[in-house]
N, C-alpha and C. Protein backbone atom coordinates (compact mmCIF):
# COMPACT_ATOMS: atom_id res chain seq x y z
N UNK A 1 -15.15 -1.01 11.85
CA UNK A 1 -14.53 -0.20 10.81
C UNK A 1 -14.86 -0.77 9.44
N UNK A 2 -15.05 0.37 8.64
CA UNK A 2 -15.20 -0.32 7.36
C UNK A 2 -14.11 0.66 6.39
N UNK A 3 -13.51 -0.70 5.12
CA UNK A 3 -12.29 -0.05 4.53
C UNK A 3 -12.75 0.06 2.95
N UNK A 4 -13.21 0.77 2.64
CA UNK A 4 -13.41 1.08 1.47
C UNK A 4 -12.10 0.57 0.45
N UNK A 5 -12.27 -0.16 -0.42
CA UNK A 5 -11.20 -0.85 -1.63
C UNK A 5 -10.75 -0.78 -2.65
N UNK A 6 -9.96 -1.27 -3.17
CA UNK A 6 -10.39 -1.62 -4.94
C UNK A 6 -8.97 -2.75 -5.16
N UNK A 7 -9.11 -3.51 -5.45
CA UNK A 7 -8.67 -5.24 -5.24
C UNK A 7 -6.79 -4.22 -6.15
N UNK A 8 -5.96 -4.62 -5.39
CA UNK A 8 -4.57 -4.78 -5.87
C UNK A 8 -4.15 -3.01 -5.36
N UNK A 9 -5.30 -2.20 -5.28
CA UNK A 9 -4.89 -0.72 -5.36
C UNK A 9 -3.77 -0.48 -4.10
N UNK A 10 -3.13 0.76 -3.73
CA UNK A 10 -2.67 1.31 -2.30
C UNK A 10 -3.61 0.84 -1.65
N UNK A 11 -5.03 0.81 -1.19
CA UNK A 11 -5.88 0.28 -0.14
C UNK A 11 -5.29 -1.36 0.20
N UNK A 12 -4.60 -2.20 -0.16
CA UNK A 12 -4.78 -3.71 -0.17
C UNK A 12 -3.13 -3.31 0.72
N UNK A 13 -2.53 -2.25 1.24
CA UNK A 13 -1.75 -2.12 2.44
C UNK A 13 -2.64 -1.72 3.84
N UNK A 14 -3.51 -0.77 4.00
CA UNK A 14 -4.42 -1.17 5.27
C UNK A 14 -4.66 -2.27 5.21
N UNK A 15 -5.64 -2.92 4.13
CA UNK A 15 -6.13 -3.90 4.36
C UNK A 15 -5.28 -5.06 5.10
N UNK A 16 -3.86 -5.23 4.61
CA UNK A 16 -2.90 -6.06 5.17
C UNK A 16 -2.44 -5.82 6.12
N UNK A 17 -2.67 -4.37 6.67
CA UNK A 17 -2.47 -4.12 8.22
C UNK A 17 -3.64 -4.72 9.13
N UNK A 18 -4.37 -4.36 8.65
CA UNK A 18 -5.86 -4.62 9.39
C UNK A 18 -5.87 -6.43 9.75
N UNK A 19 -5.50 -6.77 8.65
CA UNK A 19 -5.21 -8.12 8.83
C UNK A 19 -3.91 -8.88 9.94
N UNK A 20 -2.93 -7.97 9.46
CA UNK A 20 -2.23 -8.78 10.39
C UNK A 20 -2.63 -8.38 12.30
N UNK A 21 -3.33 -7.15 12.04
CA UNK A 21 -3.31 -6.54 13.71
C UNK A 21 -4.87 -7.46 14.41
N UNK A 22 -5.52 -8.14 13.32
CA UNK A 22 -7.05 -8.89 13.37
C UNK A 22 -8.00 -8.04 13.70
N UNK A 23 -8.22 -6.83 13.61
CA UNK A 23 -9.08 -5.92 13.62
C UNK A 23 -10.27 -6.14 12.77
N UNK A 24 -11.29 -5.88 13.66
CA UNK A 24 -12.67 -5.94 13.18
C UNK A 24 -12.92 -5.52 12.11
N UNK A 25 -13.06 -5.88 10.93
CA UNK A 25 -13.69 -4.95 9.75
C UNK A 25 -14.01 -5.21 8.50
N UNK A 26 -15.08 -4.39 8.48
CA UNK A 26 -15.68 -4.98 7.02
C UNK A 26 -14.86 -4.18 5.47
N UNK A 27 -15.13 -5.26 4.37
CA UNK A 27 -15.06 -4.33 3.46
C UNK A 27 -16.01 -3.51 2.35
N UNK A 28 -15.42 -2.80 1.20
CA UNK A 28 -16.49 -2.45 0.67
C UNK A 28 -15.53 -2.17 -0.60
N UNK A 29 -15.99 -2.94 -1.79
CA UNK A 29 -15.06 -2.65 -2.77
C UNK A 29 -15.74 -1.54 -3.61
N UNK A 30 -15.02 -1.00 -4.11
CA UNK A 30 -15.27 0.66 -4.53
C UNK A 30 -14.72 0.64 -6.00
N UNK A 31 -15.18 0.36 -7.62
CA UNK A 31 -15.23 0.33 -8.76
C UNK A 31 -14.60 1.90 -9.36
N UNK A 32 -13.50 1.52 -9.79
CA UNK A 32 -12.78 2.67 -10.00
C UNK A 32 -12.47 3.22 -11.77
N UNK A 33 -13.40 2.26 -12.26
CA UNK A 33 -14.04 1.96 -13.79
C UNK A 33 -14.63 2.63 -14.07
N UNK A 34 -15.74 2.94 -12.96
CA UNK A 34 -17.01 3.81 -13.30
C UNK A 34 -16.29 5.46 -13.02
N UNK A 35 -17.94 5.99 -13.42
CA UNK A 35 -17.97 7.47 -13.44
C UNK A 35 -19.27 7.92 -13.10
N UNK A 36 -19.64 8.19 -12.05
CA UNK A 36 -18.76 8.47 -10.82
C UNK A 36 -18.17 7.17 -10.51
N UNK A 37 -17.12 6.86 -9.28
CA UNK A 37 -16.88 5.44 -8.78
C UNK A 37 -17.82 5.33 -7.81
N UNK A 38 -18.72 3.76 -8.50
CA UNK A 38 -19.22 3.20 -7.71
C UNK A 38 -18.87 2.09 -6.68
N UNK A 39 -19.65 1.91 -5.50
CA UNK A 39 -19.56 1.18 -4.82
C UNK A 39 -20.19 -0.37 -4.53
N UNK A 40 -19.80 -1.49 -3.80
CA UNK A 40 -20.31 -2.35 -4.18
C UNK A 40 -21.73 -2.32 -3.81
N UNK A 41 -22.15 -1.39 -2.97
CA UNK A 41 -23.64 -1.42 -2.24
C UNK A 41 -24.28 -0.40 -3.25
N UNK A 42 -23.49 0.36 -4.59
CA UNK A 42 -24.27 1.41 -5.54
C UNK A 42 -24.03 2.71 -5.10
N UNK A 43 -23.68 2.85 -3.96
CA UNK A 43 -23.43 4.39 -3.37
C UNK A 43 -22.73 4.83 -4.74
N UNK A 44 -22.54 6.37 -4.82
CA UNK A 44 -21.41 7.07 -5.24
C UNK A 44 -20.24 7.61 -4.66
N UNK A 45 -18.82 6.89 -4.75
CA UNK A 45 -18.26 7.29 -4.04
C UNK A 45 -17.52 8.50 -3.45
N UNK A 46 -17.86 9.75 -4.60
CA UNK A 46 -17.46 11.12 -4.42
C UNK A 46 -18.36 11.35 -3.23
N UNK A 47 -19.46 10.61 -2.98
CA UNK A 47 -20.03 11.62 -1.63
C UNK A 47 -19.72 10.86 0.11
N UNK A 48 -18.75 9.62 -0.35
CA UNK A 48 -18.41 9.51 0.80
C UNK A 48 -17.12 9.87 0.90
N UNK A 49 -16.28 10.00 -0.01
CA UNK A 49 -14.94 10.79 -0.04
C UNK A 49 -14.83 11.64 -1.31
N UNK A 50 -14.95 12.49 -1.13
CA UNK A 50 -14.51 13.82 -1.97
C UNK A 50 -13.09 13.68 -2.81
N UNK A 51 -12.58 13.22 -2.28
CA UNK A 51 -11.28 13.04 -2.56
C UNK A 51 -11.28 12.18 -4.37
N UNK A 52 -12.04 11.14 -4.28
CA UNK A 52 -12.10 10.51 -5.32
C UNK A 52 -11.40 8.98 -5.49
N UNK A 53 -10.56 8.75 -4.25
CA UNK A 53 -9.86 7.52 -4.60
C UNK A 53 -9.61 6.89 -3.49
N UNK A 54 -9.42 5.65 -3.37
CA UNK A 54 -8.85 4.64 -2.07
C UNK A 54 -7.28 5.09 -1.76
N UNK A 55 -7.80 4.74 -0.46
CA UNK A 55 -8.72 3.86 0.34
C UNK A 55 -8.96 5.00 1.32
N UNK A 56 -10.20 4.73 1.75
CA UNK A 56 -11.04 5.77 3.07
C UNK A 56 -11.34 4.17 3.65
N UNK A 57 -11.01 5.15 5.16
CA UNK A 57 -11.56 4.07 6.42
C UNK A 57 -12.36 4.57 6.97
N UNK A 58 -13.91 4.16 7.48
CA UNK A 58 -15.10 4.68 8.35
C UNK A 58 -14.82 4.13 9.54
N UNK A 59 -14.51 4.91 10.57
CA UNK A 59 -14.26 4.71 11.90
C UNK A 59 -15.39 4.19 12.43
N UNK A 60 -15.69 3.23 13.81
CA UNK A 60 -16.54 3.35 13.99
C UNK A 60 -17.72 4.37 14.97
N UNK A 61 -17.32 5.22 15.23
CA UNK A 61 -17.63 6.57 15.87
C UNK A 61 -18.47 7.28 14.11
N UNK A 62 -18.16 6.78 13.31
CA UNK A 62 -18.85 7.55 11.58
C UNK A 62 -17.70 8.28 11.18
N UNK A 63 -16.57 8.68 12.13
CA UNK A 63 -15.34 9.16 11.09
C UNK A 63 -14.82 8.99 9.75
N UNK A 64 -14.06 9.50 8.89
CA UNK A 64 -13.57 9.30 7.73
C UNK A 64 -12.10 9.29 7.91
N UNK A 65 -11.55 8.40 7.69
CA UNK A 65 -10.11 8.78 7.68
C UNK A 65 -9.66 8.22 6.30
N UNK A 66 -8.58 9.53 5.59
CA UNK A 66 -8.22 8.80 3.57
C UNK A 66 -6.68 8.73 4.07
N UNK A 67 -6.29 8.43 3.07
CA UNK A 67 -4.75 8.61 2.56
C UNK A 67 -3.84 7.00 3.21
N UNK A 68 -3.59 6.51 2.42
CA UNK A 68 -2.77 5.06 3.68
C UNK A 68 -1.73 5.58 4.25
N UNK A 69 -0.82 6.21 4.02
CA UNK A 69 0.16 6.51 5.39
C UNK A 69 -0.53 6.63 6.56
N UNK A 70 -1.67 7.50 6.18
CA UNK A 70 -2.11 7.80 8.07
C UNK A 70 -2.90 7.02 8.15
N UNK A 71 -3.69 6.20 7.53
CA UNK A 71 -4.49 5.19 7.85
C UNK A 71 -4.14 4.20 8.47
N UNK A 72 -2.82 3.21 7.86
CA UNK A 72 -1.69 2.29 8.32
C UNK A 72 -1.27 2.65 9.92
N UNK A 73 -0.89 3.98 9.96
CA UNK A 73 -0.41 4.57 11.38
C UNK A 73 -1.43 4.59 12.63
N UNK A 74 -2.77 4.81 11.82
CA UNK A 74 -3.55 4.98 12.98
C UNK A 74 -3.89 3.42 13.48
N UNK A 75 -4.48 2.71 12.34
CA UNK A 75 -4.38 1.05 13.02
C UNK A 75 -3.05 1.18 13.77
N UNK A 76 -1.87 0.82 13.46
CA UNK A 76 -0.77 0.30 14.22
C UNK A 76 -0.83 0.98 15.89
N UNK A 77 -1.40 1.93 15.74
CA UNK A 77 -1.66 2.44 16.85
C UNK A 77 -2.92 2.23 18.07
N UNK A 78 -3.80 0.99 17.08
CA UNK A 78 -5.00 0.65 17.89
C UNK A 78 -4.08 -0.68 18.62
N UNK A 79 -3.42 -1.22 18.55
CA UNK A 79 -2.53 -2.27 18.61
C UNK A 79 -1.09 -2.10 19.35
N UNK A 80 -0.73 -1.45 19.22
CA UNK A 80 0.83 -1.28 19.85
C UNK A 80 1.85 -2.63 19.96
N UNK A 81 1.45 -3.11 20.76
CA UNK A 81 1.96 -4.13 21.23
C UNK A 81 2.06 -5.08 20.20
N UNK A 82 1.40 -5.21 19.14
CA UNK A 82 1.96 -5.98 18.00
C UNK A 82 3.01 -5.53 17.47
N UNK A 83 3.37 -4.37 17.29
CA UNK A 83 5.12 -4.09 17.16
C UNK A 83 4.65 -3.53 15.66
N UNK A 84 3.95 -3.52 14.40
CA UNK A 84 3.82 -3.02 13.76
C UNK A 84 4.36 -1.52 13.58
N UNK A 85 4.58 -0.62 14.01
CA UNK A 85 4.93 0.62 14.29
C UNK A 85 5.24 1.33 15.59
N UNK A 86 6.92 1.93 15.52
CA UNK A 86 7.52 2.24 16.85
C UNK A 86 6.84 3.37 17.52
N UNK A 87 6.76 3.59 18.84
CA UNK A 87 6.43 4.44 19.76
C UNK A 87 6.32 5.78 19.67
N UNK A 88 5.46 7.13 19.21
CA UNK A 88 5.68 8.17 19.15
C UNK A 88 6.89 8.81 19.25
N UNK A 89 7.73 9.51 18.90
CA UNK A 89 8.92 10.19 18.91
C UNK A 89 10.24 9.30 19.46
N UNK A 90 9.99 8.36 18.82
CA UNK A 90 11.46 7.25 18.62
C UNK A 90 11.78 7.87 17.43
N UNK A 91 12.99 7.14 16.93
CA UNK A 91 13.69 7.40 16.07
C UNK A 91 13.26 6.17 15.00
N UNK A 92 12.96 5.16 15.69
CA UNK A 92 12.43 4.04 14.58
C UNK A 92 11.41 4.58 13.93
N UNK A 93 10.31 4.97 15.01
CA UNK A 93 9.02 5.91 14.41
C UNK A 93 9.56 6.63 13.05
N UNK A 94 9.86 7.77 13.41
CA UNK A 94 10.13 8.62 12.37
C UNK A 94 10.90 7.89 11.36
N UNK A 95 11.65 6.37 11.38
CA UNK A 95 12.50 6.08 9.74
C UNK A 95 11.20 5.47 9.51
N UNK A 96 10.12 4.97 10.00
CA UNK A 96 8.96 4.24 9.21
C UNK A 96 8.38 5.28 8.97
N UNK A 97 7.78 6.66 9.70
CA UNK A 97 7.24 7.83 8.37
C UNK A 97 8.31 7.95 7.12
N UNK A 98 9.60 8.22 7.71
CA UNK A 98 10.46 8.34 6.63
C UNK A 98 10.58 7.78 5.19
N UNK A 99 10.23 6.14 5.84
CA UNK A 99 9.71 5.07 4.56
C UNK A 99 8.28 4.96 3.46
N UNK A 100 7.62 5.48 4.74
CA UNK A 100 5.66 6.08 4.51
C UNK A 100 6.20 7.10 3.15
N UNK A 101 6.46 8.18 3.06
CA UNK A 101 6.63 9.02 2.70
C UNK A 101 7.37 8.95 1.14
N UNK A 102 8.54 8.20 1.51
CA UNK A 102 9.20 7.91 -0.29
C UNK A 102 8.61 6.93 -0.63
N UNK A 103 8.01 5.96 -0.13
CA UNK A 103 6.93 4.57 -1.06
C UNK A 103 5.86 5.99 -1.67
N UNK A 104 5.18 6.71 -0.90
CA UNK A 104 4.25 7.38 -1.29
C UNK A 104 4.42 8.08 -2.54
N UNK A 105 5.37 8.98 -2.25
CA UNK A 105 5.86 10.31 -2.99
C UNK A 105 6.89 9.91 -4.18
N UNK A 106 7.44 9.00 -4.09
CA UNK A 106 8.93 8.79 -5.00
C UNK A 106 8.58 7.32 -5.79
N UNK A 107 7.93 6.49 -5.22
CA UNK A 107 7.26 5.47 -5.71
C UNK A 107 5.97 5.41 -6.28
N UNK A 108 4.96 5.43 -5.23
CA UNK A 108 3.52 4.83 -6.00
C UNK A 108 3.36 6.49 -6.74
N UNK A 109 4.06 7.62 -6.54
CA UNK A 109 3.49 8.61 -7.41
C UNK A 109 4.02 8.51 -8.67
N UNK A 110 4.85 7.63 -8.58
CA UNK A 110 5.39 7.69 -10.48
C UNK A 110 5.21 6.53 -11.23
N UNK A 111 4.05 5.70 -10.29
CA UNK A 111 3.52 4.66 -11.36
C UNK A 111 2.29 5.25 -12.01
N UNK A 112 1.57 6.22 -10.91
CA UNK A 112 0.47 6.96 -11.89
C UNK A 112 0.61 6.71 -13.19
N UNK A 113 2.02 7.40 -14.00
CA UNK A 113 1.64 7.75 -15.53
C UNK A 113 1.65 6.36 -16.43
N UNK A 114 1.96 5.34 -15.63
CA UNK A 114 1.69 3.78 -16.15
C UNK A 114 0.07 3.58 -15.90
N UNK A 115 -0.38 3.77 -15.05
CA UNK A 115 -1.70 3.40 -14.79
C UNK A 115 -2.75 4.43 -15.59
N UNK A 116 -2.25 5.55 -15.90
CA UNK A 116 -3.00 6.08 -16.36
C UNK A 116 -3.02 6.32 -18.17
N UNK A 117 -4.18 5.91 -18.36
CA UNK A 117 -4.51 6.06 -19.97
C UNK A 117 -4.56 6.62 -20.81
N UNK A 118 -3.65 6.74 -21.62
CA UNK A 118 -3.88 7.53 -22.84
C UNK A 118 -1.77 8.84 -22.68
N UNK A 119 -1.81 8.22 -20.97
CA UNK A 119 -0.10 8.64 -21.21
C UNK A 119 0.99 8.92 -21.96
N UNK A 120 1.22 9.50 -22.59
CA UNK A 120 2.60 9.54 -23.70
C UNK A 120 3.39 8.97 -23.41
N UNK A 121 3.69 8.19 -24.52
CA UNK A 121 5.12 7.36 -24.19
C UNK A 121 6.45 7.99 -23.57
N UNK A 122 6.18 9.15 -24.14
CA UNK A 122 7.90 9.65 -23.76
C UNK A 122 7.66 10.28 -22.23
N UNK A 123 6.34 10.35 -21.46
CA UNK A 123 5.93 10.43 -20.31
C UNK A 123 6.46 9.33 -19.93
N UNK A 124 6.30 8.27 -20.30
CA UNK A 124 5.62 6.92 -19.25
C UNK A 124 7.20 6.43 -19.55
N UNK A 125 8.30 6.11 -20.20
CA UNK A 125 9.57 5.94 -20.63
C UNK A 125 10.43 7.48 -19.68
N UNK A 126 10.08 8.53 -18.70
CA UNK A 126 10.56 9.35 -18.21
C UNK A 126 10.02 8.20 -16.77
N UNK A 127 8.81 8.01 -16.70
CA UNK A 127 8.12 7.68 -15.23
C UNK A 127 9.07 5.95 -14.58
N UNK A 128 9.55 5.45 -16.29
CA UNK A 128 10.41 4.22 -15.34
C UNK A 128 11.61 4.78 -15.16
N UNK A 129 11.81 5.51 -15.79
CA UNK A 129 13.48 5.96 -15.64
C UNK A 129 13.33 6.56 -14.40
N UNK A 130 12.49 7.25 -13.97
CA UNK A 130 12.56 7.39 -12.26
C UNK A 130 12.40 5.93 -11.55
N UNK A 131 11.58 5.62 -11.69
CA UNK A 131 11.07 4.45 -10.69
C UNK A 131 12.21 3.49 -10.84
N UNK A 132 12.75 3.38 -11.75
CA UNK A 132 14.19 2.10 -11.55
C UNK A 132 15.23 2.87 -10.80
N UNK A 133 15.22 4.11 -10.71
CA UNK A 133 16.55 4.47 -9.23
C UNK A 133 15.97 4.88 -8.29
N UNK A 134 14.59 5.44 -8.11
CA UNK A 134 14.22 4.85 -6.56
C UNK A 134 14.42 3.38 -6.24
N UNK A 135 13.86 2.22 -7.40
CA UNK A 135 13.75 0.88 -6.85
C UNK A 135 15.69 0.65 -6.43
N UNK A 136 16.61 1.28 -7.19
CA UNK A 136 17.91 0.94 -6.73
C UNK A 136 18.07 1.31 -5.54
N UNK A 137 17.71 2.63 -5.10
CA UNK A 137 17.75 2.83 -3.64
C UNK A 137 17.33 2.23 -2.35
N UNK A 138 15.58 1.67 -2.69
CA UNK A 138 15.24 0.77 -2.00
C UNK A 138 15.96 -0.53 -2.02
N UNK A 139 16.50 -1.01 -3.31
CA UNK A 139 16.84 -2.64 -2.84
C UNK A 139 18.44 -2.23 -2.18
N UNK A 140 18.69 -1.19 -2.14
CA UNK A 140 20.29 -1.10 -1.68
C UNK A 140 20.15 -0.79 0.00
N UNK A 141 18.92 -0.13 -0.08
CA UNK A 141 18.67 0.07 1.51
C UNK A 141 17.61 -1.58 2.25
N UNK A 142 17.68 -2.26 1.42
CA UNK A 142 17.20 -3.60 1.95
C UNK A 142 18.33 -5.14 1.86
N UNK A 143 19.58 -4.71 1.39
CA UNK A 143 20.92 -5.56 1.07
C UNK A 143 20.92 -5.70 3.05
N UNK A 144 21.10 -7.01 3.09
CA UNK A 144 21.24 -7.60 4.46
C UNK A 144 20.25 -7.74 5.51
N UNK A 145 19.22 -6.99 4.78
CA UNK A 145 18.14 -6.97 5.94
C UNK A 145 16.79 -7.44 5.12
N UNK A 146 16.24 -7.89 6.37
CA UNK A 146 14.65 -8.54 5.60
C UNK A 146 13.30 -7.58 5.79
N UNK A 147 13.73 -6.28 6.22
CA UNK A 147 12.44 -5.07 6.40
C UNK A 147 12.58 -4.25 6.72
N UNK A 148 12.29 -2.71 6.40
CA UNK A 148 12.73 -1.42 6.07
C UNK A 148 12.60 -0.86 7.51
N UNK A 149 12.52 -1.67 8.25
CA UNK A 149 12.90 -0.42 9.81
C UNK A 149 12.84 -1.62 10.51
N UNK A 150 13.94 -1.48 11.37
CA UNK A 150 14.12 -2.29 12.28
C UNK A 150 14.39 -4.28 11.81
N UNK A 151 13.87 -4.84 12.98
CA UNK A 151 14.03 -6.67 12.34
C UNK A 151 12.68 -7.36 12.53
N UNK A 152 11.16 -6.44 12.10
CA UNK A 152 10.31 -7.34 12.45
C UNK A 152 9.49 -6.56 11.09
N UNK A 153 8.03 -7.38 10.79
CA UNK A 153 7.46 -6.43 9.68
C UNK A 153 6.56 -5.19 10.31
N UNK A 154 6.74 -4.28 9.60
CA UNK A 154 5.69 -2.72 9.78
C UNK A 154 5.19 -2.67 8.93
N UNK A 155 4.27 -1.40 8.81
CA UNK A 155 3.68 -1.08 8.17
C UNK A 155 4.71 -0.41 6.77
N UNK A 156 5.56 -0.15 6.70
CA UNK A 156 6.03 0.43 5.92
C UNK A 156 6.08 -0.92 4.62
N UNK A 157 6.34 -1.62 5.14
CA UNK A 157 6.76 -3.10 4.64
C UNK A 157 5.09 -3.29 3.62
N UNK A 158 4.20 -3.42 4.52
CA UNK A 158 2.76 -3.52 4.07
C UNK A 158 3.12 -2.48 2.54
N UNK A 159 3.03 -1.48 2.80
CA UNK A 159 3.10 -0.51 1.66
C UNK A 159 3.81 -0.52 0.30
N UNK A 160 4.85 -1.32 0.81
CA UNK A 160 6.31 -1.60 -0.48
C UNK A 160 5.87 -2.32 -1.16
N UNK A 161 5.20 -3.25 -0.53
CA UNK A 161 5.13 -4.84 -0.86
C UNK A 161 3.76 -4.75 -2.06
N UNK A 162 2.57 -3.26 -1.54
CA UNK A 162 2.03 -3.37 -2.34
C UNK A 162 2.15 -2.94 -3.88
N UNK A 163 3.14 -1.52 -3.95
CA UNK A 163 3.61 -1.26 -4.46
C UNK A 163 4.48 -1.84 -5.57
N UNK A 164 5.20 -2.59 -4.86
CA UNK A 164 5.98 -3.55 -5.58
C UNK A 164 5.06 -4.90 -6.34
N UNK A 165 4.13 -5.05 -5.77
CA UNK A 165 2.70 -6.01 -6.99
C UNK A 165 2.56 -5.32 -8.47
N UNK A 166 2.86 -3.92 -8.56
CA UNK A 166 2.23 -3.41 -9.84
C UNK A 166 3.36 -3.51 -11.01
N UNK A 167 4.67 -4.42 -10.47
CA UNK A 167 5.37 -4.31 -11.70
C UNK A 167 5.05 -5.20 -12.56
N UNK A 168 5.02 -6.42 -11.94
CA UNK A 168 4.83 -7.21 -12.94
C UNK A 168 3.49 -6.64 -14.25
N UNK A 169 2.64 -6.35 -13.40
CA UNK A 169 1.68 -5.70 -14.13
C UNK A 169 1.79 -4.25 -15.16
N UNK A 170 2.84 -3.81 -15.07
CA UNK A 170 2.80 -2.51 -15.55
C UNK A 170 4.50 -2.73 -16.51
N UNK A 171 5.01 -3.75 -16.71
CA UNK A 171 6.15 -3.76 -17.38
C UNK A 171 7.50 -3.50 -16.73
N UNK A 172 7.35 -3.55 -15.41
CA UNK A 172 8.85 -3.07 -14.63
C UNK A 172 9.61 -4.18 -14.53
N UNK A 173 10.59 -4.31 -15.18
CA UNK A 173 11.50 -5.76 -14.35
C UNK A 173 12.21 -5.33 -13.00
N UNK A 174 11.37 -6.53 -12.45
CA UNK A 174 12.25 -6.46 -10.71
C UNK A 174 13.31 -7.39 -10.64
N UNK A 175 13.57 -7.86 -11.99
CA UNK A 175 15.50 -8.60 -12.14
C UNK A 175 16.54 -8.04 -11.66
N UNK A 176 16.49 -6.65 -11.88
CA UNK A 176 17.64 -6.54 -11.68
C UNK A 176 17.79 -5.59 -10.14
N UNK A 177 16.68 -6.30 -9.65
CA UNK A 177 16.68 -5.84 -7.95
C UNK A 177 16.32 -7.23 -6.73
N UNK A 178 17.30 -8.14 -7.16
CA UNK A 178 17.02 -9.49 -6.12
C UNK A 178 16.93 -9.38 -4.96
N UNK A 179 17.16 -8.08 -3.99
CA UNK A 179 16.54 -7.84 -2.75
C UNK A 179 15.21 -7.66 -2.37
N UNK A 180 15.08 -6.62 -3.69
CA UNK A 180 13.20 -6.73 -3.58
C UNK A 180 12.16 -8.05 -4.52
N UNK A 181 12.99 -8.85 -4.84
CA UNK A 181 12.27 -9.62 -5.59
C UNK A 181 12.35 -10.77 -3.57
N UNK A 182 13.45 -10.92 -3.28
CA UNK A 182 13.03 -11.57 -2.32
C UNK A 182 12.39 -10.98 -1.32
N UNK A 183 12.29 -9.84 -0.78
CA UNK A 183 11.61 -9.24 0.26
C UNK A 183 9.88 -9.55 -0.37
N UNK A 184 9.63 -9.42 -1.53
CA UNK A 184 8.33 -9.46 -2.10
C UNK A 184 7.64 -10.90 -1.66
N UNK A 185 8.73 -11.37 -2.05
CA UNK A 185 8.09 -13.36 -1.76
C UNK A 185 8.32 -13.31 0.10
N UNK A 186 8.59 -12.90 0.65
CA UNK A 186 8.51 -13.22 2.09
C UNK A 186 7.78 -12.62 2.70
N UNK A 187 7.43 -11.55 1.95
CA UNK A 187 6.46 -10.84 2.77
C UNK A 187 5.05 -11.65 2.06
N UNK A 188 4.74 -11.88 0.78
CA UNK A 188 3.89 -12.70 0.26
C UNK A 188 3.50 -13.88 1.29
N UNK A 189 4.41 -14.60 1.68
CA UNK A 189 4.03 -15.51 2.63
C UNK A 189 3.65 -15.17 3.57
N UNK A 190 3.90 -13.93 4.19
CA UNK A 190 3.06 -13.78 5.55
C UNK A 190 1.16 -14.31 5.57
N UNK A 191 1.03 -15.31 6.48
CA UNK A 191 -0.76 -15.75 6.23
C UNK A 191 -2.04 -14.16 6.21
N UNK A 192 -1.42 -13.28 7.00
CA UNK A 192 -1.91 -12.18 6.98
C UNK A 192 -1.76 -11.30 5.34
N UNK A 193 -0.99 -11.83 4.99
CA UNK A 193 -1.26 -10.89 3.59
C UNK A 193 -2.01 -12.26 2.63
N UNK A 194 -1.91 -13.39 2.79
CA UNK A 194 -2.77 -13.89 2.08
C UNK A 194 -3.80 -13.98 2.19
N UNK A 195 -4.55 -13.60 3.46
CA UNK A 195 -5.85 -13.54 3.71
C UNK A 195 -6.00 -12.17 2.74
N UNK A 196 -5.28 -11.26 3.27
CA UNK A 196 -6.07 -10.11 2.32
C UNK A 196 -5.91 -9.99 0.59
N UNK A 197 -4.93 -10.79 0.03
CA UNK A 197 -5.06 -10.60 -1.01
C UNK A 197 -6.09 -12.15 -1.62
N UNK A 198 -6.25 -13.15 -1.20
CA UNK A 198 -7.60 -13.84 -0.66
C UNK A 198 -9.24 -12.88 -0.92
N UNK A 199 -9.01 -12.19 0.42
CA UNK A 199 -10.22 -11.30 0.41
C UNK A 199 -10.39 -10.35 -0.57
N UNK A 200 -9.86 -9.83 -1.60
CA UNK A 200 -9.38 -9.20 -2.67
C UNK A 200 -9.64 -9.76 -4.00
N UNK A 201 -9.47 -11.20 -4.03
CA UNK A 201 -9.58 -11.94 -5.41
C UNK A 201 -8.48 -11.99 -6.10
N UNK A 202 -7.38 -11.81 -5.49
CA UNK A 202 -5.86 -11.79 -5.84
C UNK A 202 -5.16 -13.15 -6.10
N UNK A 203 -5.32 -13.84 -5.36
CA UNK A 203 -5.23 -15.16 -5.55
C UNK A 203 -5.11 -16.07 -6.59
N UNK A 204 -4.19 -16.50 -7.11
CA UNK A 204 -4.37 -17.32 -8.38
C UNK A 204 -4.72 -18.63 -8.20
């Protein structure tokens, strides 16, 4: 398999799946600077995903698979038995889509207008005022517990955790959320996420 990248992006949660499940695979960091985005081998990356953005996984059969919710799901599913993600039509299953879904939609979609350039302030001053009461919700749904489904890490966890990297970077204080400031550092320690943020150039 190969996982198409871009060092800190949503892709660096496969990647930390991929890692913790030890799955074969190469990477390929994908320059999200350029125009078109190039790749580290020069390709253009609109013609291996249309889509325009990380992370795409190349199966090894030549498949394409985009988007990390289903990417995350389908690894956890080459694996099982690592516990990463519950059993088709459990109920655990469905609270880790459940979790897939608001990191996606309610979170990493409303850091966009931080990441993106040239944003209006009174945009980007609307985009934290969301993102600080989702983050209340999440650290209130993480009070007593050390990971968003169940008592072991998932993939959902992979996803938060990356998510939760872009504050410091983007001006969010995670002060006044000490559940996710500690869930961040424990999941940080996992050796599997330091390999990938390692393999990434993340590393200080």
């Amino acid at each position: 398999m190969k996982l198409y990248y871009a060092p800190g992006a949503c892709s660096l949660s496969p990647h930390i799946v991929l890692c913790e499940l030890g799955l074969d695979h190469q990477l390929e960091r994908v320059d999200l600077r350029t125009q078109p985005h190039r790749t580290a081998s020069g390709e253009d990356f609109s013609q291996i995903n249309a889509k325009g953005y990380v992370p795409a996984l190349r199966l090894d059969d030549g498949e394409l698979l985009t988007e990390g919710p289903a990417i995350v799901q389908y690894l956890a599913d080459q694996k099982p038995d690592a516990g990463l993600l519950a059993p088709a039509g459990s109920l655990a299953r469905a609270r880790a889509q459940e979790w897939l879904n608001y990191i996606a939609t309610e979170l990493h979609k409303n850091f966009g207008a931080l990441f993106r350039p040239g944003t209006a302030e009174e945009v980007k001053e609307a985009a934290r005022a969301t993102i600080a009461q989702r983050l209340t919700y999440t650290a209130d749904a993480l009070q007593g517990r050390d990971y968003l489904v169940g008592d072991r890490f998932g993939v959902a966890d992979a996803y938060l955790f990356v998510v939760l990297g872009w504050c410091q970077f983007l001006a969010v204080d995670l002060a006044p959320y000490p559940a996710l400031q500690a869930f961040q550092q424990r999941i940080a320690a996992r050796p599997a996420v330091q390999a990938a943020l390692e393999a990434e150039g993340l590393l200080k």
